[in-house]
C-alpha atoms as a PDB file:
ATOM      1  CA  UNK A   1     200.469 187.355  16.335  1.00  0.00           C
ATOM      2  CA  UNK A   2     197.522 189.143  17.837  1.00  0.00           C
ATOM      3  CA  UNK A   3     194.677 191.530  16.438  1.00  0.00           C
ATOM      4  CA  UNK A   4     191.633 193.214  17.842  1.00  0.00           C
ATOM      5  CA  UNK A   5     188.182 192.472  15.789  1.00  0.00           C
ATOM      6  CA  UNK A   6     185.300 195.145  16.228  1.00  0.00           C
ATOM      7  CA  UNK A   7     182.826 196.120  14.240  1.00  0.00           C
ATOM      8  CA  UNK A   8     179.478 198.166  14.061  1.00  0.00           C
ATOM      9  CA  UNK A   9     181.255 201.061  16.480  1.00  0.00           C
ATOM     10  CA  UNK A  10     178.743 203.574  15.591  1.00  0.00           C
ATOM     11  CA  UNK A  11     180.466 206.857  16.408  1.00  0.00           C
ATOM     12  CA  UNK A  12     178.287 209.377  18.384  1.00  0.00           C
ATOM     13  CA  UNK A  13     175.645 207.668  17.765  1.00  0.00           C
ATOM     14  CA  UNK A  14     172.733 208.664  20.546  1.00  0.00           C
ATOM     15  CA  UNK A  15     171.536 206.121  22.668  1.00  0.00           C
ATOM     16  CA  UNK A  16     167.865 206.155  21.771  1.00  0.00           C
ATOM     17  CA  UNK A  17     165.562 207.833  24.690  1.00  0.00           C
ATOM     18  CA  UNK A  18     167.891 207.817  27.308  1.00  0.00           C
ATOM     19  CA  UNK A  19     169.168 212.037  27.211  1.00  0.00           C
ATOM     20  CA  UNK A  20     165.356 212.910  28.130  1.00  0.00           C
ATOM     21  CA  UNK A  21     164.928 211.582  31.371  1.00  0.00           C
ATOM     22  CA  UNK A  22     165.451 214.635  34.038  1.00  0.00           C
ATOM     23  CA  UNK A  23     168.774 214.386  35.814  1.00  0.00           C
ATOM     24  CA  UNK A  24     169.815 212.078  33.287  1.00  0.00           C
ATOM     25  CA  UNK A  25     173.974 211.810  32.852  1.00  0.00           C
ATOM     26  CA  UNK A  26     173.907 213.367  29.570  1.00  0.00           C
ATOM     27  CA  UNK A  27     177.445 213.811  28.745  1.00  0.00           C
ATOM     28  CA  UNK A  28     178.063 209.813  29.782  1.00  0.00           C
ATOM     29  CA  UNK A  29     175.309 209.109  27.570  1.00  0.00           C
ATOM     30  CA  UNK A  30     175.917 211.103  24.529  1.00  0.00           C
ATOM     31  CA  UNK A  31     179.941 210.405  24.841  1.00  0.00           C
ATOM     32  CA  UNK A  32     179.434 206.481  25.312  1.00  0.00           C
ATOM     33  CA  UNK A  33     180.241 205.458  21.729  1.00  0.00           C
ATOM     34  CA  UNK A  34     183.405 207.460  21.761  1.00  0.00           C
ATOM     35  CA  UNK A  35     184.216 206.147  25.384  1.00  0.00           C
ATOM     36  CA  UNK A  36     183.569 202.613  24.103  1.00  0.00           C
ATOM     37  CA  UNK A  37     185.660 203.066  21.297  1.00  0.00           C
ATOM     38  CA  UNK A  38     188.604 204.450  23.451  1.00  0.00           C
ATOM     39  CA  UNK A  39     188.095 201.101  25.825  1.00  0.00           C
ATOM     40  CA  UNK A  40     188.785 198.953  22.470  1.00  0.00           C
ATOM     41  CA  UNK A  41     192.245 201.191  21.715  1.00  0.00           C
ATOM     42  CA  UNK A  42     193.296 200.315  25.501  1.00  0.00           C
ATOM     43  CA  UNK A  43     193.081 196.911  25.140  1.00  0.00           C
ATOM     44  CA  UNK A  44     195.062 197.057  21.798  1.00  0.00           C
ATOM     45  CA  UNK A  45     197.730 199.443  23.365  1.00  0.00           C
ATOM     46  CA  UNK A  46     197.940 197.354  26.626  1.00  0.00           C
ATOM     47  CA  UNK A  47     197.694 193.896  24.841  1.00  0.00           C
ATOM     48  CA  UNK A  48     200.672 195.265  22.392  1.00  0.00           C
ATOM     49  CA  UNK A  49     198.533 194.005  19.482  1.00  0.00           C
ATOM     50  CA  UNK A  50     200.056 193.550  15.531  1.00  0.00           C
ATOM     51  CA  UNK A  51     197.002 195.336  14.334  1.00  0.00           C
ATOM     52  CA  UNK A  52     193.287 196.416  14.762  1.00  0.00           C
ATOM     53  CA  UNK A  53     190.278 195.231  12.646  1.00  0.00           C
ATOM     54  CA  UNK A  54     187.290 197.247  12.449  1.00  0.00           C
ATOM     55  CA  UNK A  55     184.374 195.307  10.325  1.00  0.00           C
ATOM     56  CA  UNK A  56     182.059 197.965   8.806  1.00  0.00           C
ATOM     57  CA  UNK A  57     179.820 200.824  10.166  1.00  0.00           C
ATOM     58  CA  UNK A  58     182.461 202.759  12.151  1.00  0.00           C
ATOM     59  CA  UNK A  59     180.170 206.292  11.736  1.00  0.00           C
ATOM     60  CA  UNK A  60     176.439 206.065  11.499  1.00  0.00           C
ATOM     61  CA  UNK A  61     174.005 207.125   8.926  1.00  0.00           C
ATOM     62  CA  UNK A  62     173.915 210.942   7.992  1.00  0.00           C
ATOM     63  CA  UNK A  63     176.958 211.929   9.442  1.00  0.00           C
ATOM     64  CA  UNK A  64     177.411 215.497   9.297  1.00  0.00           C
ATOM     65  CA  UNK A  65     180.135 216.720  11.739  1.00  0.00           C
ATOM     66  CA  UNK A  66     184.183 216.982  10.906  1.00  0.00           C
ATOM     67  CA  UNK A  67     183.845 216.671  14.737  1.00  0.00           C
ATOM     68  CA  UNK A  68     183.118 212.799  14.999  1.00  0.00           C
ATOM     69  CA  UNK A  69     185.921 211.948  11.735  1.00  0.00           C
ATOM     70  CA  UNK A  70     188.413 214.248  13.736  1.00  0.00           C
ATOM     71  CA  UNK A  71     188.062 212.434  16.895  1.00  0.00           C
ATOM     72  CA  UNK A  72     188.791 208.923  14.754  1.00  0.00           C
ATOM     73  CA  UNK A  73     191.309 210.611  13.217  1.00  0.00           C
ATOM     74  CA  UNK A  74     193.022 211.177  16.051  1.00  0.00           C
ATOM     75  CA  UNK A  75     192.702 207.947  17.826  1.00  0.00           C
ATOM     76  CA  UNK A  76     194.526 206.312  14.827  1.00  0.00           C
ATOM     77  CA  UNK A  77     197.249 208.770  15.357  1.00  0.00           C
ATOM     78  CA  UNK A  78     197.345 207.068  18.821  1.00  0.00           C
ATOM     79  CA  UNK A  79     197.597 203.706  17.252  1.00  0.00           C
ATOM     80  CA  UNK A  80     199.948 204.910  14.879  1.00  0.00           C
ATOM     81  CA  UNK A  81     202.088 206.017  17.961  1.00  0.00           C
ATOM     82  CA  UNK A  82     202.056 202.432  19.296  1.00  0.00           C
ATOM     83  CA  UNK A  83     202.636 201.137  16.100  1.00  0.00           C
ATOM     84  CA  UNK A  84     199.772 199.706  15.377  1.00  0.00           C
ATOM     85  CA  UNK A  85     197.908 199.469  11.614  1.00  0.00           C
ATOM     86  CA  UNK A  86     194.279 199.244  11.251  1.00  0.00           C
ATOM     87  CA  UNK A  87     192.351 197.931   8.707  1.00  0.00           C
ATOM     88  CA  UNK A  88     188.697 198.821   8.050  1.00  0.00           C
ATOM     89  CA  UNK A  89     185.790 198.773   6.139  1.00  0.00           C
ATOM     90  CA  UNK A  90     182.964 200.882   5.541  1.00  0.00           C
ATOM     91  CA  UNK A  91     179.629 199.349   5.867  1.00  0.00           C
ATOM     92  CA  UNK A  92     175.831 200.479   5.248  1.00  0.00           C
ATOM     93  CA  UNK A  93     175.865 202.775   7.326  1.00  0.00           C
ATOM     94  CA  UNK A  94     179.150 204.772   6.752  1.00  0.00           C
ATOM     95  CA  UNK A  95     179.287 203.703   2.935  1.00  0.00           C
ATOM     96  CA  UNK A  96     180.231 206.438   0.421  1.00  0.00           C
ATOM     97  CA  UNK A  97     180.359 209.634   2.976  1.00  0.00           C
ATOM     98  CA  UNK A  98     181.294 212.684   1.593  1.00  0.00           C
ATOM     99  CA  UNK A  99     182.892 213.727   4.886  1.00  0.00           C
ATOM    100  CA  UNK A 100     185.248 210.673   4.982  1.00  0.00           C
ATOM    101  CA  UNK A 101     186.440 211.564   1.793  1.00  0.00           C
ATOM    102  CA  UNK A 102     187.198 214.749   2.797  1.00  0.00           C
ATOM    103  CA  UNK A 103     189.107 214.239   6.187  1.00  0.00           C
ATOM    104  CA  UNK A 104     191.676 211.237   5.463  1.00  0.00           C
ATOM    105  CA  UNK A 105     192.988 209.165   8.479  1.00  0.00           C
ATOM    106  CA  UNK A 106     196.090 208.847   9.402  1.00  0.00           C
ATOM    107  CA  UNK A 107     198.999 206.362   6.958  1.00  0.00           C
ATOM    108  CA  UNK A 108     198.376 203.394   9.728  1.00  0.00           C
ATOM    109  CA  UNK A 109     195.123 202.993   8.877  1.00  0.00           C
ATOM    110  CA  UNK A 110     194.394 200.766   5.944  1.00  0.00           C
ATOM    111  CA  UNK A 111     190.990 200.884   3.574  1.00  0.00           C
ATOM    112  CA  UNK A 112     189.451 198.600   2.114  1.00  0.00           C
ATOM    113  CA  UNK A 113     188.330 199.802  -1.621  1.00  0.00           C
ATOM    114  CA  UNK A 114     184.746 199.343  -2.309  1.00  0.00           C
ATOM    115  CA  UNK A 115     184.776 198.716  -5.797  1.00  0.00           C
ATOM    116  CA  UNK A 116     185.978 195.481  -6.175  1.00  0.00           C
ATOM    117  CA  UNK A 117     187.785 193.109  -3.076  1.00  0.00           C
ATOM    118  CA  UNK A 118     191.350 194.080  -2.024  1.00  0.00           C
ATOM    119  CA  UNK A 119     194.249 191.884  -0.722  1.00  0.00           C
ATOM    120  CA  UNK A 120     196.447 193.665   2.009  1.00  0.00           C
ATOM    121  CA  UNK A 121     199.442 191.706   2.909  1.00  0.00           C
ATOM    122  CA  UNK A 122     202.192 191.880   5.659  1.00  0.00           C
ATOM    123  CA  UNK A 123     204.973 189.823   4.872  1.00  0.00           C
ATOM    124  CA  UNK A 124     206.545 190.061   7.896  1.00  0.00           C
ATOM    125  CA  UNK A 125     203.265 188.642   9.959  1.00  0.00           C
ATOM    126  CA  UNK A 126     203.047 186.514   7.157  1.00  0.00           C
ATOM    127  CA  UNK A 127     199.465 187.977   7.273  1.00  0.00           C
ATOM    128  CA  UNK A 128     196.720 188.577   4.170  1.00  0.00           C
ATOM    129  CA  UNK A 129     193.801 189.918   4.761  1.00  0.00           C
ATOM    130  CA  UNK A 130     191.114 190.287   2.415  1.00  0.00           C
ATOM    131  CA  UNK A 131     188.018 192.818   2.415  1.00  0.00           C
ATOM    132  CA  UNK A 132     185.686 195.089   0.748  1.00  0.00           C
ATOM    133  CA  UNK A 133     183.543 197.961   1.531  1.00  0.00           C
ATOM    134  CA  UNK A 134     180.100 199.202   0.591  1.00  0.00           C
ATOM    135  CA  UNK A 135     180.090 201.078  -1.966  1.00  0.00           C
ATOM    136  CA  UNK A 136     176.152 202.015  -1.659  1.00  0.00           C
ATOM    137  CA  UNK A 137     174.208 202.375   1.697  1.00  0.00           C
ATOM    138  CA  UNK A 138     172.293 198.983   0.464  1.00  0.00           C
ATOM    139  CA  UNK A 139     174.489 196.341  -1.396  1.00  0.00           C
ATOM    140  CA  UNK A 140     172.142 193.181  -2.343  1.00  0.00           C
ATOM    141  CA  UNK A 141     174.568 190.901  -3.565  1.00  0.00           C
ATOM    142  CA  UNK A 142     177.182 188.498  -2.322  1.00  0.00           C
ATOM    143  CA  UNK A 143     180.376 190.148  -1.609  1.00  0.00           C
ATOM    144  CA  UNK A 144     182.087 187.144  -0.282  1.00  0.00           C
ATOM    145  CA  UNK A 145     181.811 185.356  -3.656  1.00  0.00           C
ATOM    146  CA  UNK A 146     184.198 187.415  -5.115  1.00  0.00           C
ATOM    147  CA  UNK A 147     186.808 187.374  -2.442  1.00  0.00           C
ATOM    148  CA  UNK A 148     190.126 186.122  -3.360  1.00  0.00           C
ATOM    149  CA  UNK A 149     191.408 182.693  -2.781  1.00  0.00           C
ATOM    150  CA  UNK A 150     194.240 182.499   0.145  1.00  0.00           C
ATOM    151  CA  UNK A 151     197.301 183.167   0.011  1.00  0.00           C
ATOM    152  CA  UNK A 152     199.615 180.297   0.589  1.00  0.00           C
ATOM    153  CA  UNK A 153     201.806 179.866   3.629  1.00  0.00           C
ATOM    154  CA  UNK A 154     200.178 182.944   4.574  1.00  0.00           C
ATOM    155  CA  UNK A 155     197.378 183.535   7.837  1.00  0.00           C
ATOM    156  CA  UNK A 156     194.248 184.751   5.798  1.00  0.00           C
ATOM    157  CA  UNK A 157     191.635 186.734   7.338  1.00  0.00           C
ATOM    158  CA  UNK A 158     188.396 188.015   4.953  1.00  0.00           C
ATOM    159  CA  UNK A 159     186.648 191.085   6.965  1.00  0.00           C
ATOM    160  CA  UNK A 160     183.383 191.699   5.792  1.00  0.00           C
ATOM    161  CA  UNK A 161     180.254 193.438   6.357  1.00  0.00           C
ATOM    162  CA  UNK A 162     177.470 191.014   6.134  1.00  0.00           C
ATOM    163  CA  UNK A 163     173.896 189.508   7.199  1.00  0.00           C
ATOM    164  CA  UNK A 164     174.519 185.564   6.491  1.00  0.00           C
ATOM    165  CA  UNK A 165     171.525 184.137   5.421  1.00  0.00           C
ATOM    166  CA  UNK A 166     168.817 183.519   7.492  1.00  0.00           C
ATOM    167  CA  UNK A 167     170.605 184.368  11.292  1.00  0.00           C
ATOM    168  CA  UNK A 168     169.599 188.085  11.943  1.00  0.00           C
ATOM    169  CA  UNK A 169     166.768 189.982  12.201  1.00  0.00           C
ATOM    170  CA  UNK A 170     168.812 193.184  10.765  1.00  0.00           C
ATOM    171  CA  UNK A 171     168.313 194.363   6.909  1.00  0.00           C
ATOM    172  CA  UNK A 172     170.018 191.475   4.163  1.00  0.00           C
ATOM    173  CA  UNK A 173     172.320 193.685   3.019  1.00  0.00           C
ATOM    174  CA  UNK A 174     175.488 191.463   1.523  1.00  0.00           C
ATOM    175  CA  UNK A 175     173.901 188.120   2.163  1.00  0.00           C
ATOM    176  CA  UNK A 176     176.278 184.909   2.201  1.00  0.00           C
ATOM    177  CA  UNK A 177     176.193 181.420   3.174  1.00  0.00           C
ATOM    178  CA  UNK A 178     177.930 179.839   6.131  1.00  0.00           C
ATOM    179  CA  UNK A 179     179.350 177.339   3.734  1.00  0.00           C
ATOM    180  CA  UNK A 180     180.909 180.016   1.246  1.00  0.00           C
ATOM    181  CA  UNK A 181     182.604 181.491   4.335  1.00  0.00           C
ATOM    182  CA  UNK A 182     183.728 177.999   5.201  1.00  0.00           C
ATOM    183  CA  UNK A 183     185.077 176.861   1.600  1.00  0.00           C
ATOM    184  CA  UNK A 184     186.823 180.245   0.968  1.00  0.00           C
ATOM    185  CA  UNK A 185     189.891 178.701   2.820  1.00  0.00           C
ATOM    186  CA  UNK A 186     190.742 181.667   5.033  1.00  0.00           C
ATOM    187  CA  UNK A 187     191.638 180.845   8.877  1.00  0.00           C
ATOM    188  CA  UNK A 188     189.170 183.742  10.293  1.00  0.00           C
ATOM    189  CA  UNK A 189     186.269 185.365   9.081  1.00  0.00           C
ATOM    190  CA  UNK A 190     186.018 189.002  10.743  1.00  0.00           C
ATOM    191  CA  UNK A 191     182.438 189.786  10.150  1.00  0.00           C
ATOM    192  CA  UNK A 192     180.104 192.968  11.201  1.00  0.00           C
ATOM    193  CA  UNK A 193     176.343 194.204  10.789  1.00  0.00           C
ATOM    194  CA  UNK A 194     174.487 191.761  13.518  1.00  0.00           C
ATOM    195  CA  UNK A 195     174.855 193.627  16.754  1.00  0.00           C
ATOM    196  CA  UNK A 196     174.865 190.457  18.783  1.00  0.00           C
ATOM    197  CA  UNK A 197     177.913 188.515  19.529  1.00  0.00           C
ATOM    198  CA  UNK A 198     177.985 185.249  17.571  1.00  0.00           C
ATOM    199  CA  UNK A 199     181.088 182.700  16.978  1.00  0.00           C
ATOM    200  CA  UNK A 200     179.259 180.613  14.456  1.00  0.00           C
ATOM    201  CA  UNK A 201     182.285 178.188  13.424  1.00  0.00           C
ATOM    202  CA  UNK A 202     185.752 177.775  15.370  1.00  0.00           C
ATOM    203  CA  UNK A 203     187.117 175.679  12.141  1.00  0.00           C
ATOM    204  CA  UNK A 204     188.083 178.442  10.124  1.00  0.00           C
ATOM    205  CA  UNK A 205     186.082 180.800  13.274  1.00  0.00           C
ATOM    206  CA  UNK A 206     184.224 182.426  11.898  1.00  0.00           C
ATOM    207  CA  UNK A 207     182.965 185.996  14.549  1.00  0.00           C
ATOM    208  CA  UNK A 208     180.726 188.512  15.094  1.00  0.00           C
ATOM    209  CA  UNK A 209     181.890 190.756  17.815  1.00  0.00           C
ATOM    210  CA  UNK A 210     178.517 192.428  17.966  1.00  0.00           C
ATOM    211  CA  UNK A 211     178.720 196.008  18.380  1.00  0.00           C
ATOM    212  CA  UNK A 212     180.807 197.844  21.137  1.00  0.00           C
ATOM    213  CA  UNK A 213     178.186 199.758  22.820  1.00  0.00           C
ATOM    214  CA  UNK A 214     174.176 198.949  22.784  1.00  0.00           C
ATOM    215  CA  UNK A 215     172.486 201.730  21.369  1.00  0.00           C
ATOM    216  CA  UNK A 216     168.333 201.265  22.679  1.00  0.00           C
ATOM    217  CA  UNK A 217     166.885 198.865  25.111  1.00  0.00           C
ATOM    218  CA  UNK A 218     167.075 195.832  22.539  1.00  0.00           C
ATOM    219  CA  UNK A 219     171.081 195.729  22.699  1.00  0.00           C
ATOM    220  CA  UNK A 220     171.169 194.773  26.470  1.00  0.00           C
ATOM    221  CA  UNK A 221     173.695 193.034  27.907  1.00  0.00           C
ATOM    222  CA  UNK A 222     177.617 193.765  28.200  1.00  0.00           C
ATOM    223  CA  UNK A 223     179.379 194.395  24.450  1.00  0.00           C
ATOM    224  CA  UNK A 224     182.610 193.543  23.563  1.00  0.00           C
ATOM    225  CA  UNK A 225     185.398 193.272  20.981  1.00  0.00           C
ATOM    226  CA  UNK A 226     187.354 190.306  19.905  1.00  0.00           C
ATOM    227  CA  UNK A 227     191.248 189.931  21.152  1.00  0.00           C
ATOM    228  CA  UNK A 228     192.216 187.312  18.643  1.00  0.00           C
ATOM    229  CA  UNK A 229     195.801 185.311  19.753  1.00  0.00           C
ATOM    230  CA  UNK A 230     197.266 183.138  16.697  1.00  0.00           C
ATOM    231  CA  UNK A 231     200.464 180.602  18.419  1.00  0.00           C
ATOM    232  CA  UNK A 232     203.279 180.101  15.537  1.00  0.00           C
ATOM    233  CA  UNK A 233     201.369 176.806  14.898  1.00  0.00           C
ATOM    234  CA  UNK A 234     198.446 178.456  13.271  1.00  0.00           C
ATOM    235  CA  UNK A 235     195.989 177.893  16.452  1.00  0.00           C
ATOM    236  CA  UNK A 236     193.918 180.453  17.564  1.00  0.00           C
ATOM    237  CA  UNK A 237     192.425 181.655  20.422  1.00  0.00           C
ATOM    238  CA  UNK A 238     189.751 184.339  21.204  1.00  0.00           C
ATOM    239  CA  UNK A 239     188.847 186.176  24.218  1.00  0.00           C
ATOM    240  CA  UNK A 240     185.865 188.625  24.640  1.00  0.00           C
ATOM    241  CA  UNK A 241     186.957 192.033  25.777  1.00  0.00           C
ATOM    242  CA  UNK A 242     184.157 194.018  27.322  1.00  0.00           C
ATOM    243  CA  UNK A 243     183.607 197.652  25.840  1.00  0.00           C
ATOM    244  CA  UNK A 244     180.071 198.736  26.871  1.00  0.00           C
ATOM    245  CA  UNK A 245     180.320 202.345  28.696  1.00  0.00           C
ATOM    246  CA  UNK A 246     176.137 202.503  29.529  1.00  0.00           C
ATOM    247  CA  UNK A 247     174.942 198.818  29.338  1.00  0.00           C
ATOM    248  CA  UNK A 248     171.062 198.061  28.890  1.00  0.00           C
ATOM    249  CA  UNK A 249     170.007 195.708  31.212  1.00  0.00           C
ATOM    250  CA  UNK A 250     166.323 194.004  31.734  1.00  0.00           C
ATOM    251  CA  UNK A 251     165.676 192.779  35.340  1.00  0.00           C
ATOM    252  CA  UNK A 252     162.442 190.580  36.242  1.00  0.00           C
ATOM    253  CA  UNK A 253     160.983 191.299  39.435  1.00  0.00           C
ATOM    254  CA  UNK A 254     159.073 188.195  41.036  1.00  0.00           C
ATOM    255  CA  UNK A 255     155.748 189.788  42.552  1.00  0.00           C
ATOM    256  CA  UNK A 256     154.083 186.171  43.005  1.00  0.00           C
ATOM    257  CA  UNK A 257     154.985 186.544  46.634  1.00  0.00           C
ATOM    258  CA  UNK A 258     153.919 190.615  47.090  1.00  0.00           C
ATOM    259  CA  UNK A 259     150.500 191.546  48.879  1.00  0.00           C
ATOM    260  CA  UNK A 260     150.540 195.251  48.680  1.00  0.00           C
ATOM    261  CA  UNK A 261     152.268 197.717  46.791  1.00  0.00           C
ATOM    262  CA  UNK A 262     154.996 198.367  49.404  1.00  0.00           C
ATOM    263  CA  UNK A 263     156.260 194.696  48.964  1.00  0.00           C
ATOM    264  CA  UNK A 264     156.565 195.271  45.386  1.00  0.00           C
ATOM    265  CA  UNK A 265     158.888 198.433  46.286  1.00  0.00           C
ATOM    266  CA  UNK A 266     160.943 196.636  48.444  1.00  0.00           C
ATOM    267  CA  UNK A 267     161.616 193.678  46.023  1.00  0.00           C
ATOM    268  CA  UNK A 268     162.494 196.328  43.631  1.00  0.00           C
ATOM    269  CA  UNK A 269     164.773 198.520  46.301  1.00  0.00           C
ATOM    270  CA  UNK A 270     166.050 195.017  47.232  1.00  0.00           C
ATOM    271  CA  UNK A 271     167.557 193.999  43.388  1.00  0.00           C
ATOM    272  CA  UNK A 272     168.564 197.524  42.981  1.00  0.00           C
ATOM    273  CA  UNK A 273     170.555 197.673  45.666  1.00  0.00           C
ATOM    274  CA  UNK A 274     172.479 194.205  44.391  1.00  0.00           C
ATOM    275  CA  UNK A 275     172.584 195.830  40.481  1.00  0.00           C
ATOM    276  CA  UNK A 276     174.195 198.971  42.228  1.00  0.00           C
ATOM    277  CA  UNK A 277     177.035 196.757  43.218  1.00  0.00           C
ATOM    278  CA  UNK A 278     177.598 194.661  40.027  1.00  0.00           C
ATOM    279  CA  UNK A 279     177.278 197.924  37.902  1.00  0.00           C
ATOM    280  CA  UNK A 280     181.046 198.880  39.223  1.00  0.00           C
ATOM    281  CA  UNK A 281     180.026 203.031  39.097  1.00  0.00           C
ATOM    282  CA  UNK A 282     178.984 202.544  35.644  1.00  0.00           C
ATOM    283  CA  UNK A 283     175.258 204.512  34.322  1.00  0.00           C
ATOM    284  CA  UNK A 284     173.299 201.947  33.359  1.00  0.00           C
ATOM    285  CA  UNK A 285     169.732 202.052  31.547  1.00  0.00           C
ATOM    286  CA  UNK A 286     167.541 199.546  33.086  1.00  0.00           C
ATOM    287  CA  UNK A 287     164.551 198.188  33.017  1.00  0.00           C
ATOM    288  CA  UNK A 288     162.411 196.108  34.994  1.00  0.00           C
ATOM    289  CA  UNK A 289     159.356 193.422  34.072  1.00  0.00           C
ATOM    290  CA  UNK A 290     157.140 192.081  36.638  1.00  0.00           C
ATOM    291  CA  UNK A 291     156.876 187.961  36.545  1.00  0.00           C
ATOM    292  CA  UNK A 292     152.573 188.712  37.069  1.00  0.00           C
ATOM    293  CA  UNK A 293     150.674 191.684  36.996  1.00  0.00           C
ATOM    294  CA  UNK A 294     149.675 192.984  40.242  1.00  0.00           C
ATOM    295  CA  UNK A 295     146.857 195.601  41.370  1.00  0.00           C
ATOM    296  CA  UNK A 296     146.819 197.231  44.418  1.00  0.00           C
ATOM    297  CA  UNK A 297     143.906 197.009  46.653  1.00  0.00           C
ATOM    298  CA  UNK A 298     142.050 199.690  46.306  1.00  0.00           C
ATOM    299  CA  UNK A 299     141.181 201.363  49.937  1.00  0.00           C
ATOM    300  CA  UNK A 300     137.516 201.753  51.144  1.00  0.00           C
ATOM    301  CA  UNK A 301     137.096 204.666  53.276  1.00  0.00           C
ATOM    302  CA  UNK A 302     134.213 203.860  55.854  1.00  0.00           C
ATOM    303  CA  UNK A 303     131.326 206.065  54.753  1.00  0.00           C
ATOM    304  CA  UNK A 304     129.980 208.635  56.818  1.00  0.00           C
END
């Protein structure tokens, strides 16, 4: 059995500061969530995956546009092509939209009630998975509490939407312990809301995929989904999948060495020209810190 897990996909979201800049790619940068996404349906197409698990906050706050819930829609009707289900659940961000309600995804795709925790089950996978969604924008209390115990002789997965206590910096919205994941009984955890990728326990693993696409200068790095491999045995393997369509990336320039201004500017042309060729053609926002501050000498003109 395999499955994709990605969470926090943000859909159209803009990438803050970045469409302002003159000559700046705008259509890369205000289509990189929806590129992103596509990226993660590849790999599920390509890697002929059972299903596809998306863990909370697939739109963003104050979505007002059929437009973004259209293009979902019909990216699950891709899925659904390839035979693929999906299984989601709505997080702070997407909670309770009146839009979602409105436009309803294709019969592939699978959610999650938010009232109370739901058991979905494929007998033939021999698969349960077990989830909620928000039901409010901010939910306080422990979700994961209430989940269901396992179901026997079956591979249990519990997808939730969740800041466990004490590991992020985002808001504490359905706070949990590491140990209530752990003595639930299920084999994975498939968890969303920290941005940053984070396997905090390989026995059940427990994931976050991060999101799929940074969205300011904080998010750097490359993001990724999770291609999750379970043998007939019960073990499982994971493998990072990259996503990100405009990375964020922080470079440090060394300037101990520089004596004017002109060696700073070649240090900097220097790593530039190496970033140029480990981008691979992609737009990239980047920014660069100096290891010491440096002042140019000012120039005395010889005085009349």
């Amino acid at each position: 059995m395999k499955f994709i897990h990605c969470a926090d996909i943000h859909l159209d979201t803009p990438l803050q500061g970045l469409a302002q800049y003159p000559g700046a790619p705008v259509s890369e940068i205000r289509n990189a969530t929806r590129r992103a996404f596509e990226k993660v349906l590849d790999a599920a197409v390509s890697e002929k995956v059972d299903f596809l698990i998306i863990a909370g906050d697939l739109y963003d706050t104050g979505l007002k546009s059929f437009e973004t819930a259209l293009f979902f829609n019909k990216q699950m009707a891709r899925l659904k092509d390839a035979g693929i289900d999906v299984y989601l659940i709505y997080g702070n961000h997407d909670a309770a939209s009146k839009l979602i309600k409105q436009l309803r995804p294709p019969r592939n795709v699978h959610i999650f009630r938010a009232s109370e925790p739901q058991t979905l089950s494929n007998n033939e996978l021999r698969v349960a998975i077990h989830g909620q969604s928000f039901a409010t924008p901010a939910i306080t209390e422990d979700l994961a509490t209430n989940y269901p115990p396992p179901v026997f002789g079956f591979f249990n997965i519990g997808v939730l939407h969740t800041n466990l206590t004490g590991i992020s910096e985002h808001a504490n919205y359905a706070p949990c312990s590491l140990e209530t994941l752990k003595n639930k009984g299920y084999q994975y955890w498939a968890l969303g809301h920290v941005h940053n990728r984070q396997i905090l326990c390989t026995d059940p693993y427990i994931a976050y995929p991060g999101n799929i696409q940074g969205r300011h200068g904080k998010e750097q790095g490359e993001k990724s989904c999770e291609l999750v491999t379970v043998s007939d045995t019960g073990a499982i393997s994971i493998e990072r999948i990259p996503t990100s369509v405009v990375p964020w990336c922080e470079e440090e320039i060394d300037a101990s060495r520089c004596q004017t201004a002109d060696d700073v500017y070649e240090a900097l042309r220097t790593r530039l020209e190496g970033l140029l060729l480990q981008t691979k053609e992609r737009v990239t926002a980047l920014t660069f810190a100096y290891s010491r501050t440096y002042r140019c000498p000012r120039r005395t003109e010889p005085r009349p």
